[in-house]
C-alpha atoms as a PDB file:
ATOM      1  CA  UNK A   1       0.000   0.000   0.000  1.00  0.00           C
ATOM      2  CA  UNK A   2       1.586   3.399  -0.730  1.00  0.00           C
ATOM      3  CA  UNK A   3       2.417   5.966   1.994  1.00  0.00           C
ATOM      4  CA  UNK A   4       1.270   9.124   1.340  1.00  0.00           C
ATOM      5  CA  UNK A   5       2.598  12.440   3.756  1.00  0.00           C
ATOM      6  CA  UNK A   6       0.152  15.662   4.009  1.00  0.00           C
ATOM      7  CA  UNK A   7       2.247  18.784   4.421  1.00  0.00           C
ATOM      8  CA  UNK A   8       0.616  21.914   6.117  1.00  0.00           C
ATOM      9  CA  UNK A   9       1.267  25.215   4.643  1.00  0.00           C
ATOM     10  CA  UNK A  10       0.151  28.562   5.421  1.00  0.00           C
ATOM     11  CA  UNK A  11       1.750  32.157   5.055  1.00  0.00           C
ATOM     12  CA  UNK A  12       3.586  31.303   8.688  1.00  0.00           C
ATOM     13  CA  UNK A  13       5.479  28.467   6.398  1.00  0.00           C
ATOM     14  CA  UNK A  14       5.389  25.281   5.739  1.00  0.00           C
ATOM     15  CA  UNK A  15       5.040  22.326   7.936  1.00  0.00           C
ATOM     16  CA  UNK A  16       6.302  18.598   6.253  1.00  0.00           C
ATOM     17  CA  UNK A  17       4.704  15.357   6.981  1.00  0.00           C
ATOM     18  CA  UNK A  18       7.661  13.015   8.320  1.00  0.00           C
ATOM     19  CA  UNK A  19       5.699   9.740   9.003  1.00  0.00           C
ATOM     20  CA  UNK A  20       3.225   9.408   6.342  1.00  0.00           C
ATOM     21  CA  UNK A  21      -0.203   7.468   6.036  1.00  0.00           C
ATOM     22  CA  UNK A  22      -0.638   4.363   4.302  1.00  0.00           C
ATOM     23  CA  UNK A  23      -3.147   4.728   2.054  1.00  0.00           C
ATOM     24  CA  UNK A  24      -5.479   2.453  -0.670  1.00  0.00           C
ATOM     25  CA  UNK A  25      -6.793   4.602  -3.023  1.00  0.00           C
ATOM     26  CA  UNK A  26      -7.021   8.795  -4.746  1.00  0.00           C
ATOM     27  CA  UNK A  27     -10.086   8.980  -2.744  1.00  0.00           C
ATOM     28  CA  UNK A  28      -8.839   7.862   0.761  1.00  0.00           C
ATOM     29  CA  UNK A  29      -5.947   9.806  -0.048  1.00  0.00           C
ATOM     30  CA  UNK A  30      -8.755  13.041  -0.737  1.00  0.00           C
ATOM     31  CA  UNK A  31     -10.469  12.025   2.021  1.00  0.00           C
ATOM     32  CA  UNK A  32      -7.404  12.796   4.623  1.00  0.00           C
ATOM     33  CA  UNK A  33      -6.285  16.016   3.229  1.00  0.00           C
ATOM     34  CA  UNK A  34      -9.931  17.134   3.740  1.00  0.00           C
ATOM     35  CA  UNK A  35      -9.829  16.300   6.755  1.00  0.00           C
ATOM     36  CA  UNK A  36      -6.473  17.811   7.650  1.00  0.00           C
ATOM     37  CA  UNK A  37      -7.417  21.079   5.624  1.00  0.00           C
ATOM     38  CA  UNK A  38     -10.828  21.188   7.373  1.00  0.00           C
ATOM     39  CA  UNK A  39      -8.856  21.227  11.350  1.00  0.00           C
ATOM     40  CA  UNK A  40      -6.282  23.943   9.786  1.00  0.00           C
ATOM     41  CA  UNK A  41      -9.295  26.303   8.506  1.00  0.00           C
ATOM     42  CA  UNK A  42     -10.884  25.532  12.161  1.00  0.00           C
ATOM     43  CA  UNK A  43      -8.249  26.283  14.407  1.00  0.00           C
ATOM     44  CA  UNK A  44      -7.203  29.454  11.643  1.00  0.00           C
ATOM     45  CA  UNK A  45     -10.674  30.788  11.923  1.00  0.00           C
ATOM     46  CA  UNK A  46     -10.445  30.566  15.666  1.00  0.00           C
ATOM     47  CA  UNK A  47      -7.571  32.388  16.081  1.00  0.00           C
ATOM     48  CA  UNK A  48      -8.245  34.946  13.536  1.00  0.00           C
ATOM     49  CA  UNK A  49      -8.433  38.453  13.945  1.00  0.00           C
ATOM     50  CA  UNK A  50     -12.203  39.666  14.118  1.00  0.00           C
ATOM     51  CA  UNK A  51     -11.546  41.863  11.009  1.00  0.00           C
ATOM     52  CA  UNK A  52      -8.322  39.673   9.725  1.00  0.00           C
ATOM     53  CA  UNK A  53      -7.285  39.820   5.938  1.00  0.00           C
ATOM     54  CA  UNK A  54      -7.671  36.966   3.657  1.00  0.00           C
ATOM     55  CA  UNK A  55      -5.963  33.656   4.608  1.00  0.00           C
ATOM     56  CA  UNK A  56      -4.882  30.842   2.453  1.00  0.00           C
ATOM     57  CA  UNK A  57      -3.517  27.616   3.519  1.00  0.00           C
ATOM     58  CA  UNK A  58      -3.505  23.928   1.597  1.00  0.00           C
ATOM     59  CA  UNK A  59      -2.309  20.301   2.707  1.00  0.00           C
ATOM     60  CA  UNK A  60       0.320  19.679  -0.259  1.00  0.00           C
ATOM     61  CA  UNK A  61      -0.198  15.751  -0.894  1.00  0.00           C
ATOM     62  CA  UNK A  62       3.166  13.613  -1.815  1.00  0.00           C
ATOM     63  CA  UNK A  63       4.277  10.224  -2.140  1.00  0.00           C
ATOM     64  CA  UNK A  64       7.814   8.287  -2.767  1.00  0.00           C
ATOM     65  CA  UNK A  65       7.861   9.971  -5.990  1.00  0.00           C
ATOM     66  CA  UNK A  66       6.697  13.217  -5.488  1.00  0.00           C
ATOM     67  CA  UNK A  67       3.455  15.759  -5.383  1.00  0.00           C
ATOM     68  CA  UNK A  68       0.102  13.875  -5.855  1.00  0.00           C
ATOM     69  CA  UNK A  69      -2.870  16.367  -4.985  1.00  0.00           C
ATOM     70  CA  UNK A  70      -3.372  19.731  -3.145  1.00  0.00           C
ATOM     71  CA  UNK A  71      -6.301  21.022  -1.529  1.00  0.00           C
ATOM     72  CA  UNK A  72      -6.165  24.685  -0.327  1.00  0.00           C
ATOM     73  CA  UNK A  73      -8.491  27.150   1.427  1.00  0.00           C
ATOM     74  CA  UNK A  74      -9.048  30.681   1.684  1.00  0.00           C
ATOM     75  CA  UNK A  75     -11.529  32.793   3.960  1.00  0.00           C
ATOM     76  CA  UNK A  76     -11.758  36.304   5.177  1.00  0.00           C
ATOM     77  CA  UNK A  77     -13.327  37.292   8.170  1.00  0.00           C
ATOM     78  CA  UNK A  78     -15.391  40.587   7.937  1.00  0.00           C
ATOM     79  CA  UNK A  79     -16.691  41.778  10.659  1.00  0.00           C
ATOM     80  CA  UNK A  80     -20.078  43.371   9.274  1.00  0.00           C
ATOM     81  CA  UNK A  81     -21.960  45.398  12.479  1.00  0.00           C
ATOM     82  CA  UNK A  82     -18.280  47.141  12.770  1.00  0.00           C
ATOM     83  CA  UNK A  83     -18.212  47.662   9.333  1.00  0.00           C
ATOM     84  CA  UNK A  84     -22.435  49.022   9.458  1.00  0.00           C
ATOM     85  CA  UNK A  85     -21.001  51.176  12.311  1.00  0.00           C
ATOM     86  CA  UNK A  86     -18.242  52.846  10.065  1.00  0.00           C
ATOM     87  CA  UNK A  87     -20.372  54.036   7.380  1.00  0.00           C
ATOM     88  CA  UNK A  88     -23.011  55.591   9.836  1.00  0.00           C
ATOM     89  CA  UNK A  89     -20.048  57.934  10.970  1.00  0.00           C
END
């Protein structure tokens, strides 16, 4: 079964996957870096500034022989009743 390692990156850097899952298929592969990229968007989001700029990170996908898939996600938090509050001013 091939071994497939999920590294993190963000604009703080990158993060590599030393130990690697063993995985049977594309979409178990898919799967996982959902997964991963999900937890990294949650604890992002958390830790966001309330009116933070736009934010992009991905789970980069490789194998023995090199990249296989990325998934990546962006969000921007805008905080709308400060923004309502700006233009009543």
């Amino acid at each position: 079964m091939p071994r497939y390692y999920f590294d993190l990156r963000d604009e703080k850097g990158v993060a590599l996957d030393e130990e690697g899952l063993d995985l049977a298929s594309t979409r178990a592969v898919q799967a996982e870096a959902a997964k991963s990229v999900a937890d990294m968007a949650r604890d992002a989001v958390l830790s966001a500034a309330p009116t933070g700029g736009r934010q992009t990170m991905a789970i980069d996908v490789r194998d023995e022989a090199g990249p296989v898939m990325q998934v990546t996600f962006s969000f921007e938090i805008e905080n709308l009743k400060t923004r309502s509050h700006a233009r009543d001013h």
